[in-house]
C-alpha atoms as a PDB file:
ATOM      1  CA  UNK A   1       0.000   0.000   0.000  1.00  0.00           C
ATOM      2  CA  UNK A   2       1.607   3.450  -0.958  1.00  0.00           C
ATOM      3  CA  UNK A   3       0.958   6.804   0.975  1.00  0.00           C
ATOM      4  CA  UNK A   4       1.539   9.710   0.298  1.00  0.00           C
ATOM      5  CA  UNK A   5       0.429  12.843   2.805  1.00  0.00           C
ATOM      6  CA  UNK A   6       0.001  16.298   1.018  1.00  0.00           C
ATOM      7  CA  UNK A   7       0.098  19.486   3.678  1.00  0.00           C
ATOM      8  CA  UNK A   8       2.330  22.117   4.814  1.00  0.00           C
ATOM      9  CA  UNK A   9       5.206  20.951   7.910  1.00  0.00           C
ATOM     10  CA  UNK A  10       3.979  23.305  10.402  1.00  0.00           C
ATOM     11  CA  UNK A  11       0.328  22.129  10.322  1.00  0.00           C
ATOM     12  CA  UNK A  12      -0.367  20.870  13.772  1.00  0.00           C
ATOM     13  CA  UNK A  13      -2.848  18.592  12.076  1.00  0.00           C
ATOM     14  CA  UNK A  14      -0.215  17.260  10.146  1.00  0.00           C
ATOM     15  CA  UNK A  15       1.963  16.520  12.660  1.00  0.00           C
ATOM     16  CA  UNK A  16      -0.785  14.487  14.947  1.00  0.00           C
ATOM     17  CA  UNK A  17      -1.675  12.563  11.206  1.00  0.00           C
ATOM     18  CA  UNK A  18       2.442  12.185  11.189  1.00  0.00           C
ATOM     19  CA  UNK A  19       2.373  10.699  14.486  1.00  0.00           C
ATOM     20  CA  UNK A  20      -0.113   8.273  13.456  1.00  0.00           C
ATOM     21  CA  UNK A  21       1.118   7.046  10.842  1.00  0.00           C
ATOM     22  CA  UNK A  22       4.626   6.635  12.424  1.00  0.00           C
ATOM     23  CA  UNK A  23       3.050   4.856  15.672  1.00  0.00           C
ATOM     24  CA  UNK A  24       1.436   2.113  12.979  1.00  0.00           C
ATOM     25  CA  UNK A  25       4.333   1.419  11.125  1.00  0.00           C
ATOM     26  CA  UNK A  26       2.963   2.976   8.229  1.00  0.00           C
ATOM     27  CA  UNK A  27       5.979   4.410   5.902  1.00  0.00           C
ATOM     28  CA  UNK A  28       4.314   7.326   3.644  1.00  0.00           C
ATOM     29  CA  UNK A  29       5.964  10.210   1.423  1.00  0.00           C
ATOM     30  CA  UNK A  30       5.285  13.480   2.750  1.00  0.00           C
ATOM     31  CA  UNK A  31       4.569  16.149   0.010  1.00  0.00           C
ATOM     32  CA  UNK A  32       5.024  19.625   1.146  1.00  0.00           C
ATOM     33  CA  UNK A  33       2.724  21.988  -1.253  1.00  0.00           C
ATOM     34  CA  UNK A  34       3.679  25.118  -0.025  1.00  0.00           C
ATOM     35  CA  UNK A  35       7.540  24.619  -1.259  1.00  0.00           C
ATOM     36  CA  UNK A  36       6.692  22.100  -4.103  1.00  0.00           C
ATOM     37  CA  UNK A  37       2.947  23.167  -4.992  1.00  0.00           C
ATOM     38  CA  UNK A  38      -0.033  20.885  -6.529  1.00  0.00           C
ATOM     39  CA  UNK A  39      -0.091  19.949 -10.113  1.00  0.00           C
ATOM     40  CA  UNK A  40      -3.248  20.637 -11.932  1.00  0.00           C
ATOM     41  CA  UNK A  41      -4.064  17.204 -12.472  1.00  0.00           C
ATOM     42  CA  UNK A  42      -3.763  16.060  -9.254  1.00  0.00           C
ATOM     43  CA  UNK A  43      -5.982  18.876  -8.001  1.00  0.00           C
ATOM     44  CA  UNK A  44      -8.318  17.677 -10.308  1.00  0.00           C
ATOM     45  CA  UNK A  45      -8.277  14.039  -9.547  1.00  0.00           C
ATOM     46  CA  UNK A  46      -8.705  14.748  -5.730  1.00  0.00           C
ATOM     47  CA  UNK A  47     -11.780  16.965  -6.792  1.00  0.00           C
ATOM     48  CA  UNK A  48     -13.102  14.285  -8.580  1.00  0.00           C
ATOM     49  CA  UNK A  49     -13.086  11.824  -5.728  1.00  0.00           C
ATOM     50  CA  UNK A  50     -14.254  14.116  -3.080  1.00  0.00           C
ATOM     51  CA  UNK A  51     -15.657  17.093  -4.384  1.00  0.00           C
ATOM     52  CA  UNK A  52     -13.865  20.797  -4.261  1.00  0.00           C
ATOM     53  CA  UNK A  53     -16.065  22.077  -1.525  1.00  0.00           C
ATOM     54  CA  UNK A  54     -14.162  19.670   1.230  1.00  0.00           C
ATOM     55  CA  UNK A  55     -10.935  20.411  -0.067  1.00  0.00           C
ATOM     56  CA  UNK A  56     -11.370  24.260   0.171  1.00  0.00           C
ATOM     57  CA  UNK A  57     -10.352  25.091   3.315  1.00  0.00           C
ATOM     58  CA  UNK A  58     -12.612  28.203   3.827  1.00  0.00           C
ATOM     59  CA  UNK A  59     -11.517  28.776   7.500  1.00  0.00           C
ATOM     60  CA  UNK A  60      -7.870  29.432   6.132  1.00  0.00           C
ATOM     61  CA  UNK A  61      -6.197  32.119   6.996  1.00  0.00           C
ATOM     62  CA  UNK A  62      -5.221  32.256   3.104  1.00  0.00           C
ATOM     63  CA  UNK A  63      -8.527  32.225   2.191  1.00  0.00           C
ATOM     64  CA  UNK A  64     -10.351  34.748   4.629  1.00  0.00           C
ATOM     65  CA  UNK A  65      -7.756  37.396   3.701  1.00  0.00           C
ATOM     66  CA  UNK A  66      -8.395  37.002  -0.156  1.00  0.00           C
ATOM     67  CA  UNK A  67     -10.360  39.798  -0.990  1.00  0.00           C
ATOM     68  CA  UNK A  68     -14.131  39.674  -0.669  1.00  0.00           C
ATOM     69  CA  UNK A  69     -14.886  39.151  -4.827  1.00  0.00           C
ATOM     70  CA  UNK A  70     -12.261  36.344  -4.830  1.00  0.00           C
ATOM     71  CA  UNK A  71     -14.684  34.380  -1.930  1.00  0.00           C
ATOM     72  CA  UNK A  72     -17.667  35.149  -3.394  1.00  0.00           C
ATOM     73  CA  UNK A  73     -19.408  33.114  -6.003  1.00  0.00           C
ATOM     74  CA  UNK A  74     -17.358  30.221  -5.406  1.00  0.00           C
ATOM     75  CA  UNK A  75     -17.557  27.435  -7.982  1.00  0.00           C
ATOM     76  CA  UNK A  76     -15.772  24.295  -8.706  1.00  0.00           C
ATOM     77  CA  UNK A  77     -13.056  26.130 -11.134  1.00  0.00           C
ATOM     78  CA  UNK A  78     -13.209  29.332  -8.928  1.00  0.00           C
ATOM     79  CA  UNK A  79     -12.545  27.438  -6.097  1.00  0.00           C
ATOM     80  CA  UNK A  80      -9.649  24.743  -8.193  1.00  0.00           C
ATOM     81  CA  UNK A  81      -8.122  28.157  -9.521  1.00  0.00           C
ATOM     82  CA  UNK A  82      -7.805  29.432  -5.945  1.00  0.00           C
ATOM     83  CA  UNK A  83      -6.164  26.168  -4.496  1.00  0.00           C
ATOM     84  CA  UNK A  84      -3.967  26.154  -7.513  1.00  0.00           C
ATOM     85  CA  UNK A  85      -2.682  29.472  -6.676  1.00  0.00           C
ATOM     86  CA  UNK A  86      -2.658  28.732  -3.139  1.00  0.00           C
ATOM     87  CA  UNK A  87      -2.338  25.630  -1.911  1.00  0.00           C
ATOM     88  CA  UNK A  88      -2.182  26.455   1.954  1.00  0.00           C
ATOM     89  CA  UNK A  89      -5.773  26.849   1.202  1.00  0.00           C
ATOM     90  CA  UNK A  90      -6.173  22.977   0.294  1.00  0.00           C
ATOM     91  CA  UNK A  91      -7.456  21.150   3.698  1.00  0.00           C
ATOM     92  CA  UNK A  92      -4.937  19.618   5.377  1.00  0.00           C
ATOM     93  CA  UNK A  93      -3.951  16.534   5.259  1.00  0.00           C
ATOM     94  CA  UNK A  94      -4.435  14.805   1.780  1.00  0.00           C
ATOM     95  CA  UNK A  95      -3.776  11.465   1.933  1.00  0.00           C
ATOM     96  CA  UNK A  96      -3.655   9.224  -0.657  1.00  0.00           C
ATOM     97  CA  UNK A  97      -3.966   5.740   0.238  1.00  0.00           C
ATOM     98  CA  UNK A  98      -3.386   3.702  -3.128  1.00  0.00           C
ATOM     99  CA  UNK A  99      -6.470   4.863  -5.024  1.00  0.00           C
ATOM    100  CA  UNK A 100      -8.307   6.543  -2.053  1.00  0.00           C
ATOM    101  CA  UNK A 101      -8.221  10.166  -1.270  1.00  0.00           C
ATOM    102  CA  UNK A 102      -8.701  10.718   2.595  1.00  0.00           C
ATOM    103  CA  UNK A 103      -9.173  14.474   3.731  1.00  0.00           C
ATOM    104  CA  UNK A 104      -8.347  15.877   7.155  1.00  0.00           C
ATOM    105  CA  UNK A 105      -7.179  14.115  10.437  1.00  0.00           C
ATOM    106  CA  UNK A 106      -9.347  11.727  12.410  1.00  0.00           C
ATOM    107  CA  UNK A 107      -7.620   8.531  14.095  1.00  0.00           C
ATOM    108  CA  UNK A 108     -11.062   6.398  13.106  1.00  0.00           C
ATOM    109  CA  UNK A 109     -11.266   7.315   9.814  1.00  0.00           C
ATOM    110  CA  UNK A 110      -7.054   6.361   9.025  1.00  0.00           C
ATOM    111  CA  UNK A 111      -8.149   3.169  10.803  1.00  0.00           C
ATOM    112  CA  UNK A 112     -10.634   2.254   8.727  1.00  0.00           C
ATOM    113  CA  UNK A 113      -8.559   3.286   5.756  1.00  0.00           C
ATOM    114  CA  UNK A 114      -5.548   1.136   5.852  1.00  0.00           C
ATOM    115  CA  UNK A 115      -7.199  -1.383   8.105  1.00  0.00           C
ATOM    116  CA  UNK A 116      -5.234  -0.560  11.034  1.00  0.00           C
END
C-alpha cells in the first residue's frame, strides 16, 4: 500500500496525522505543497473523488484574507483556480492511500482506511 500525505510541515494537524502514521508502522511520502505546490491534475483528480467544496479550506487564513470578490461566487473552477494558486488553502492533510483520497485528520477514519 503506498501513501503519500500532502500538507504544509507546520500544520499541527499534520503533525498528529504524522504521528499516526509513524506509531502504525505505516511508511508514507510526505509532500510539502507550499515549497513544491499541486499539479493541476492532481488537483483535479482529488476533486473528482471528493468534491472541491471539502478540499477548500474556507476557514484558512489564506482564504479569509483574499479579498471579498475572490470568496464570493465560489464554484468548482473558482474554487480549483484558488487552491492552484494557493495551496495552503487545500485542507490539510491529503492522503492518498493507493487509489483513495482521505481528507483531514481523524484517528477512526485512518483506521478504517488502511485497516489498522
Amino acid at each position: 500500500m503506498t501513501i503519500t500525505m500532502y500538507g504544509i510541515t507546520n500544520c499541527d494537524t499534520i503533525k498528529k496525522a504524522r504521528v499516526w502514521l509513524e506509531s502504525h508502522d505505516l511508511p508514507y511520502r510526505f509532500h510539502d505543497y507550499r515549497a513544491e505546490g499541486v499539479e493541476a491534475g492532481k488537483l483535479n483528480g482529488w476533486v473528482g473523488k471528493v468534491g472541491w467544496e471539502k478540499l477548500l479550506n474556507k476557514g484558512s487564513t489564506t482564504f479569509r484574507e483574499l479579498p471579498e470578490a475572490d470568496r464570493q461566487g465560489l464554484d468548482e473552477k473558482k474554487a480549483k483556480a484558488l487552491m492552484l494558486a494557493k495551496p495552503t488553502m487545500i485542507k490539510r492533510p491529503v492522503l492518498e492511500v493507493g487509489d483513495r483520497v482521505v481528507v483531514g485528520f481523524k484517528p477512526e477514519v485512518y483506521e478504517q482506511t488502511m485497516g489498522k
